[in-house]
N, C-alpha and C. Protein backbone atom coordinates (compact mmCIF):
# COMPACT_ATOMS: atom_id res chain seq x y z
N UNK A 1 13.20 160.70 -54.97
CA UNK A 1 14.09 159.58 -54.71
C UNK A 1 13.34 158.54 -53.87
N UNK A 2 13.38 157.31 -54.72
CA UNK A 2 12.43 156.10 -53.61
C UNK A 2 13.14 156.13 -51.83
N UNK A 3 12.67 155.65 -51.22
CA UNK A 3 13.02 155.37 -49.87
C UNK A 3 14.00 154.18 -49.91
N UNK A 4 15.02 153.94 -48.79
CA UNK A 4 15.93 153.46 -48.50
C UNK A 4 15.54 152.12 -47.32
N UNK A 5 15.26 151.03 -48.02
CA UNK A 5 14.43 150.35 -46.33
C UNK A 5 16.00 149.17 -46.20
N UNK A 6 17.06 149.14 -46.85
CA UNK A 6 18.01 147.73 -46.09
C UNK A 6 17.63 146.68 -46.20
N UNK A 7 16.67 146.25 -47.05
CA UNK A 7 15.79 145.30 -46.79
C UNK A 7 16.98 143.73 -46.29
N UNK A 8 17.82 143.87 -47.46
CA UNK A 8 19.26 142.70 -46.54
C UNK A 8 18.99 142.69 -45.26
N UNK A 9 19.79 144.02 -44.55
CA UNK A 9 20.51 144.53 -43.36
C UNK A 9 19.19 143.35 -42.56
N UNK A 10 18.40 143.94 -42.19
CA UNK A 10 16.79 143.74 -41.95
C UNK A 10 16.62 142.38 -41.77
N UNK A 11 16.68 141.85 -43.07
CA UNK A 11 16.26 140.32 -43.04
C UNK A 11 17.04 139.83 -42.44
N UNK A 12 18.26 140.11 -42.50
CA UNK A 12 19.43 139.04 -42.06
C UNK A 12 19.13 139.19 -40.18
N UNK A 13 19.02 140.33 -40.22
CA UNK A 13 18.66 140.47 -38.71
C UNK A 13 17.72 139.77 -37.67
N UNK A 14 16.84 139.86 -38.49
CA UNK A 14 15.51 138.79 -38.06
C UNK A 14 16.08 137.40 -38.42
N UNK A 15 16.31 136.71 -39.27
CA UNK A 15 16.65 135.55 -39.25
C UNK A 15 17.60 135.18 -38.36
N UNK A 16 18.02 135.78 -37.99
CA UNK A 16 19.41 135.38 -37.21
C UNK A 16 18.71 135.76 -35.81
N UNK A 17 17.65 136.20 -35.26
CA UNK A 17 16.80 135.89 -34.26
C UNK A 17 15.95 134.89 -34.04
N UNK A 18 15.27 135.03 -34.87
CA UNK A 18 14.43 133.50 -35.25
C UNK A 18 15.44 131.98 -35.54
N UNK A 19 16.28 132.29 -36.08
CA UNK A 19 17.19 131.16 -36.13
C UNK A 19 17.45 130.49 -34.35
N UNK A 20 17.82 131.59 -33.38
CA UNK A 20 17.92 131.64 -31.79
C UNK A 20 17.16 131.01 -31.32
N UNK A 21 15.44 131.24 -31.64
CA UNK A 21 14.75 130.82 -31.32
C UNK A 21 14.07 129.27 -31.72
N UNK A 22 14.88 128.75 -32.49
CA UNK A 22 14.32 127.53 -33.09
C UNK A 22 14.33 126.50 -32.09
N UNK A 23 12.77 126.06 -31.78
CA UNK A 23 12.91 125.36 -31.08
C UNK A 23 11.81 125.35 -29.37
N UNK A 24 11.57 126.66 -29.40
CA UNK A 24 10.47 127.23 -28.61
C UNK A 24 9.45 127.13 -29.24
N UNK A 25 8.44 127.41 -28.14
CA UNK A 25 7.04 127.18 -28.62
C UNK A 25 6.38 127.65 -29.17
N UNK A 26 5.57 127.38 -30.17
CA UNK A 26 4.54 128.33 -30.67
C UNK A 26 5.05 129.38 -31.24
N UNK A 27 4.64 130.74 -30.74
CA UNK A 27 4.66 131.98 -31.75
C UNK A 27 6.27 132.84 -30.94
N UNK A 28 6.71 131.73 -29.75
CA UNK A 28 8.13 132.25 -29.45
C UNK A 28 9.00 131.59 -30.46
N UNK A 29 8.65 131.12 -31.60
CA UNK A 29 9.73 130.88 -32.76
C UNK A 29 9.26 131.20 -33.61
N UNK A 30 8.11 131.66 -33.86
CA UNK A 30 7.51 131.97 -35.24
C UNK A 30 7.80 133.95 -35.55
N UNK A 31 7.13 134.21 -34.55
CA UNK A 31 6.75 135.44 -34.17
C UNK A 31 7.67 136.30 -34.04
N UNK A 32 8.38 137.52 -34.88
CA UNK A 32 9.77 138.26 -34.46
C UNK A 32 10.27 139.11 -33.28
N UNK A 33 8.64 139.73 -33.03
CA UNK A 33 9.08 140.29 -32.09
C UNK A 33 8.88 139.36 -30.74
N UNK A 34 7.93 138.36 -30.55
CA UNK A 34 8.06 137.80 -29.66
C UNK A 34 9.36 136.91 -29.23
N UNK A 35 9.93 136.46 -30.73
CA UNK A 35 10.92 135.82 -30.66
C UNK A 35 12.32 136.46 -29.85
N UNK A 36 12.27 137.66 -30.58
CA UNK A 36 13.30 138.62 -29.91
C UNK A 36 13.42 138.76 -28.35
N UNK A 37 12.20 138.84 -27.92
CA UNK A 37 11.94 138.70 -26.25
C UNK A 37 12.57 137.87 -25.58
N UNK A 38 12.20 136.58 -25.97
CA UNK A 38 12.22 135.83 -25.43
C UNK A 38 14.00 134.88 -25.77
N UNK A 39 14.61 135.43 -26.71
CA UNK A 39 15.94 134.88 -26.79
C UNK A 39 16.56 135.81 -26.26
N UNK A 40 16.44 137.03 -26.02
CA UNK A 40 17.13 138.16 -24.76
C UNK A 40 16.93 137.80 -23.60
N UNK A 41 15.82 137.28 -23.50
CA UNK A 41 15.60 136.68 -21.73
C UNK A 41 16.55 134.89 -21.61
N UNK A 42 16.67 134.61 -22.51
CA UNK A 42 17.28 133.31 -22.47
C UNK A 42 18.83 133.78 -22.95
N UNK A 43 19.00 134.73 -23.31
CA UNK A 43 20.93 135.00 -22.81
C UNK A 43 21.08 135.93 -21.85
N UNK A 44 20.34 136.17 -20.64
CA UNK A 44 20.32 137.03 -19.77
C UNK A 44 20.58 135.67 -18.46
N UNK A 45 19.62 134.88 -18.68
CA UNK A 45 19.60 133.26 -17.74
C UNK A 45 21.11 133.03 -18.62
N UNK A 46 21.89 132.85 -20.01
CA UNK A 46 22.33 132.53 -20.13
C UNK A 46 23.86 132.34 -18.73
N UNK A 47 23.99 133.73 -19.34
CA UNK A 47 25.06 134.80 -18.41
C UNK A 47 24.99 134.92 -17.20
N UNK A 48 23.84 134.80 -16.66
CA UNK A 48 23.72 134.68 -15.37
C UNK A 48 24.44 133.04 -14.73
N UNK A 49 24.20 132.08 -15.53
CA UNK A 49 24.02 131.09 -15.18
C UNK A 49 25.29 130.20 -15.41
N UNK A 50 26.27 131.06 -15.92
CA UNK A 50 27.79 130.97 -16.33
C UNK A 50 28.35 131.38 -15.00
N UNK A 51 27.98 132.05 -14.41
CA UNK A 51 28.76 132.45 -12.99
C UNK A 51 27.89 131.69 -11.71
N UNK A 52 26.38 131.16 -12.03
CA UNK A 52 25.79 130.25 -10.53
C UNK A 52 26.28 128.93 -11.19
N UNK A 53 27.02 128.42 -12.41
CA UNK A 53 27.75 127.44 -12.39
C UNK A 53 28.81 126.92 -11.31
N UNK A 54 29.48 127.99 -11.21
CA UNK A 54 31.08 127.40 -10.74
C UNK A 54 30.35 127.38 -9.29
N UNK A 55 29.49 128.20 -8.48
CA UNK A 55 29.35 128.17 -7.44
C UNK A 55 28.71 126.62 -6.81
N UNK A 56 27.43 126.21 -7.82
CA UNK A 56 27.15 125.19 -7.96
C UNK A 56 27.97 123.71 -7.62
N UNK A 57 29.15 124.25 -8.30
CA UNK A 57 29.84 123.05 -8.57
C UNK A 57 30.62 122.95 -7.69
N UNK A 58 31.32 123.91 -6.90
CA UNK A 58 32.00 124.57 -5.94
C UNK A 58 31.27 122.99 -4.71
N UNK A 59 30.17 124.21 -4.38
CA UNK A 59 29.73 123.62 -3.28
C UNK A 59 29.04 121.98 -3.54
N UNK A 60 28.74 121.59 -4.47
CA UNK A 60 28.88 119.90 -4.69
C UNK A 60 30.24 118.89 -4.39
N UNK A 61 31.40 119.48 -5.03
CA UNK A 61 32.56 119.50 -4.41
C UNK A 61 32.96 119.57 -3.14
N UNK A 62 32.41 120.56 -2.33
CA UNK A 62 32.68 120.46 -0.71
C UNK A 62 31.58 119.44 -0.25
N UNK A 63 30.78 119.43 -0.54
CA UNK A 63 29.69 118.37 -0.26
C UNK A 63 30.12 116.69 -0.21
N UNK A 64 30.97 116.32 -1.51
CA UNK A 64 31.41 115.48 -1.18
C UNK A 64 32.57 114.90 -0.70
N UNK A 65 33.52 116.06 -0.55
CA UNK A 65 34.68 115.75 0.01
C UNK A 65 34.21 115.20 1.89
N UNK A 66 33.32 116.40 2.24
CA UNK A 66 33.05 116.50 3.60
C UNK A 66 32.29 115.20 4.03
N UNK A 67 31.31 114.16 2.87
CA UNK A 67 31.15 113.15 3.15
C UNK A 67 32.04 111.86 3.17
N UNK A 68 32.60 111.95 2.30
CA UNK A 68 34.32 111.06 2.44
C UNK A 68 34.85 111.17 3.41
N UNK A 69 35.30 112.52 3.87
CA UNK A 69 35.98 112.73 4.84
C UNK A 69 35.01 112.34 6.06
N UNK A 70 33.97 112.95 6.42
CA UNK A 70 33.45 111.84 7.90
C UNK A 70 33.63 111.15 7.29
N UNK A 71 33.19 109.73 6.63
CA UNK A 71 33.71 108.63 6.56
C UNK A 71 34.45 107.73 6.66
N UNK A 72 35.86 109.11 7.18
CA UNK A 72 37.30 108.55 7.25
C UNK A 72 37.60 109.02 9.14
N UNK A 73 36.64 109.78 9.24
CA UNK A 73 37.33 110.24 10.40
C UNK A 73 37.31 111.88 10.90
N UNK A 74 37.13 112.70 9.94
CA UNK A 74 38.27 113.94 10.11
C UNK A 74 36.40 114.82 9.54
N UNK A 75 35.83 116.41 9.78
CA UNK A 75 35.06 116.52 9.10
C UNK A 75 35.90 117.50 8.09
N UNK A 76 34.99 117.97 7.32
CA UNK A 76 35.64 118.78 5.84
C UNK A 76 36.34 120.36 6.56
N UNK A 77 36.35 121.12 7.30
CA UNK A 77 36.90 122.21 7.63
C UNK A 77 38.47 121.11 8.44
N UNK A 78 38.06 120.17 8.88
CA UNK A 78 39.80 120.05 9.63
C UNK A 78 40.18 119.40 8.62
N UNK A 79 39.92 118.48 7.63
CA UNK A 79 40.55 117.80 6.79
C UNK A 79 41.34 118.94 5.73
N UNK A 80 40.49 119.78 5.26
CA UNK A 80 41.04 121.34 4.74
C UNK A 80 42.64 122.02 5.09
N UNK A 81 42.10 122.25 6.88
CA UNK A 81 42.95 122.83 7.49
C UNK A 81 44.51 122.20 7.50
N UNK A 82 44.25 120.46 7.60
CA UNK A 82 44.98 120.07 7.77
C UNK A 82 45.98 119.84 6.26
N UNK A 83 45.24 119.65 5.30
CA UNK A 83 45.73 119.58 3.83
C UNK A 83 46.83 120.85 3.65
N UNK A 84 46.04 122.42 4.41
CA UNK A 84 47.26 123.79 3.90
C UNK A 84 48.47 123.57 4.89
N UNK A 85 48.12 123.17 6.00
CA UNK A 85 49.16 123.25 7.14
C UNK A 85 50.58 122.18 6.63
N UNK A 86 50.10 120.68 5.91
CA UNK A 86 51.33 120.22 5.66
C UNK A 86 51.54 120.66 4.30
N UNK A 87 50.78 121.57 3.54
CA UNK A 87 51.42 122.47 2.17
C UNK A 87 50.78 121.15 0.97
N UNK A 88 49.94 120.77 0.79
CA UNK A 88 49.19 119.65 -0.13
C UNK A 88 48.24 120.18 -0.68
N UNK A 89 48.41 120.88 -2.00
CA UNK A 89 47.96 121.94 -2.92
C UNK A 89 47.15 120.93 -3.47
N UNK A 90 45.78 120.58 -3.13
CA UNK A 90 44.58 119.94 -4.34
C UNK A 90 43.88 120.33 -3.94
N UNK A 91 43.06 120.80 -5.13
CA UNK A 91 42.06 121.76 -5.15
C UNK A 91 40.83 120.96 -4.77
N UNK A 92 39.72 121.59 -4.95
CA UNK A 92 38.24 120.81 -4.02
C UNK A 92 37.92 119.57 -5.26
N UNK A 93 38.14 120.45 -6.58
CA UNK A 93 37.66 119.76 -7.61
C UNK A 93 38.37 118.47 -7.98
N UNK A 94 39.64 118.18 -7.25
CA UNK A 94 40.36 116.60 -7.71
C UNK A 94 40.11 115.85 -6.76
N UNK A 95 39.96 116.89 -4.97
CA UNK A 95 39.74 116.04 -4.20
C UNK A 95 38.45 115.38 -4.08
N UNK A 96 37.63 115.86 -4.73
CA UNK A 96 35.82 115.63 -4.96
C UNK A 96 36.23 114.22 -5.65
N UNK A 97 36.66 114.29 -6.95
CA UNK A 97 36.78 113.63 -7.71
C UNK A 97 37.43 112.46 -7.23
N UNK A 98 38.72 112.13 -6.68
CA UNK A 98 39.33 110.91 -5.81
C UNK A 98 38.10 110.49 -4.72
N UNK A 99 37.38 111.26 -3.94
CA UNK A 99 36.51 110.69 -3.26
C UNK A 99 35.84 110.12 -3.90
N UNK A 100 34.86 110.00 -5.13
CA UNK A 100 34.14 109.86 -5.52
C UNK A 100 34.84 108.46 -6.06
N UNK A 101 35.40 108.43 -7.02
CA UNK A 101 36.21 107.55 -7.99
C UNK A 101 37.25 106.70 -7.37
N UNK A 102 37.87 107.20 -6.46
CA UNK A 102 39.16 106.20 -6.08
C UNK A 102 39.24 106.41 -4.58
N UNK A 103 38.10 105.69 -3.69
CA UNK A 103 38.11 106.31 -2.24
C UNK A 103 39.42 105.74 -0.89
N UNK A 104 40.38 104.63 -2.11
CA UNK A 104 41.25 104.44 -1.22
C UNK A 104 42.50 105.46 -1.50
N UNK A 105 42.58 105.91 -2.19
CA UNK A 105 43.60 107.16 -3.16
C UNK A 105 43.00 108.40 -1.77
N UNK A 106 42.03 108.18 -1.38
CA UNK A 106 41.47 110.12 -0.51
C UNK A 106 41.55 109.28 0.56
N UNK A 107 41.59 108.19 0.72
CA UNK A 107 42.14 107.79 2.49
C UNK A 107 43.25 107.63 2.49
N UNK A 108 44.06 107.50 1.59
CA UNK A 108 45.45 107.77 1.81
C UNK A 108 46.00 109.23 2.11
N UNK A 109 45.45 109.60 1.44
CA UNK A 109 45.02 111.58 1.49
C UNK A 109 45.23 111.83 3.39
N UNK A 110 43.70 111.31 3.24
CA UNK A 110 43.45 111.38 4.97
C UNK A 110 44.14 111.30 6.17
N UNK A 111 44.87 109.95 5.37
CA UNK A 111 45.16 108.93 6.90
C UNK A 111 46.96 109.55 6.82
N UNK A 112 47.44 110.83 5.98
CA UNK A 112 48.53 111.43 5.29
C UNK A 112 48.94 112.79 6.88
N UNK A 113 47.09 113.14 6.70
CA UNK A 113 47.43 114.39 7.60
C UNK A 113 47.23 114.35 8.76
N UNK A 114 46.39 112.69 8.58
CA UNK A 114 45.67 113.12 10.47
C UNK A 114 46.83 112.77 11.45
């Protein structure tokens, strides 16, 4: 009985690696097994880099609230404090955003709690 090689199963497999790789250099797109390497290491950064996102963005967000806010007066931990104490639910990410975009909209904010 001849041997059984999948040759489909197989191809489709590799192409659909090399396909991943389109776009890298040299023999990291040509090359299968190198290719394979190197698109496992690039959804490993992927995944990783899905969760140092939000942190990223997090702290850009406090970054600029806390410069608005000196600007107004107040620094970013009392302007905070003062936002939960009168119950004024906005998150870092709208208040980033009004600082940035509409800085008399976040001094109204401000000039709300102090």
């Amino acid at each position: 009985m001849p041997r059984s090689v999948n040759a489909v199963a197989s191809r489709r497999r590799r192409k659909k690696i090399l396909k991943l790789a389109k776009g890298y250099w040299g023999s990291r797109s040509k090359v299968y097994t190198i290719a394979k390497n190197t698109v496992e290491k690039g959804l490993q950064y992927a995944y990783r880099d899905r969760k140092t996102k939000k942190r990223e963005f997090r702290a850009l967000w406090i970054q600029r609230i806390n410069a608005a806010a000196r600007h107004n007066g107040l620094s970013y931990s009392q302007l905070i404090g003062k936002l939960s104490a009168k119950g004024i639910t906005l998150n870092r990410k709208v208040l980033a955003d009004l600082a940035l975009n509409e800085p008399d909209a976040f001094k109204a904010i401000v000039d709300s709690v102090k």
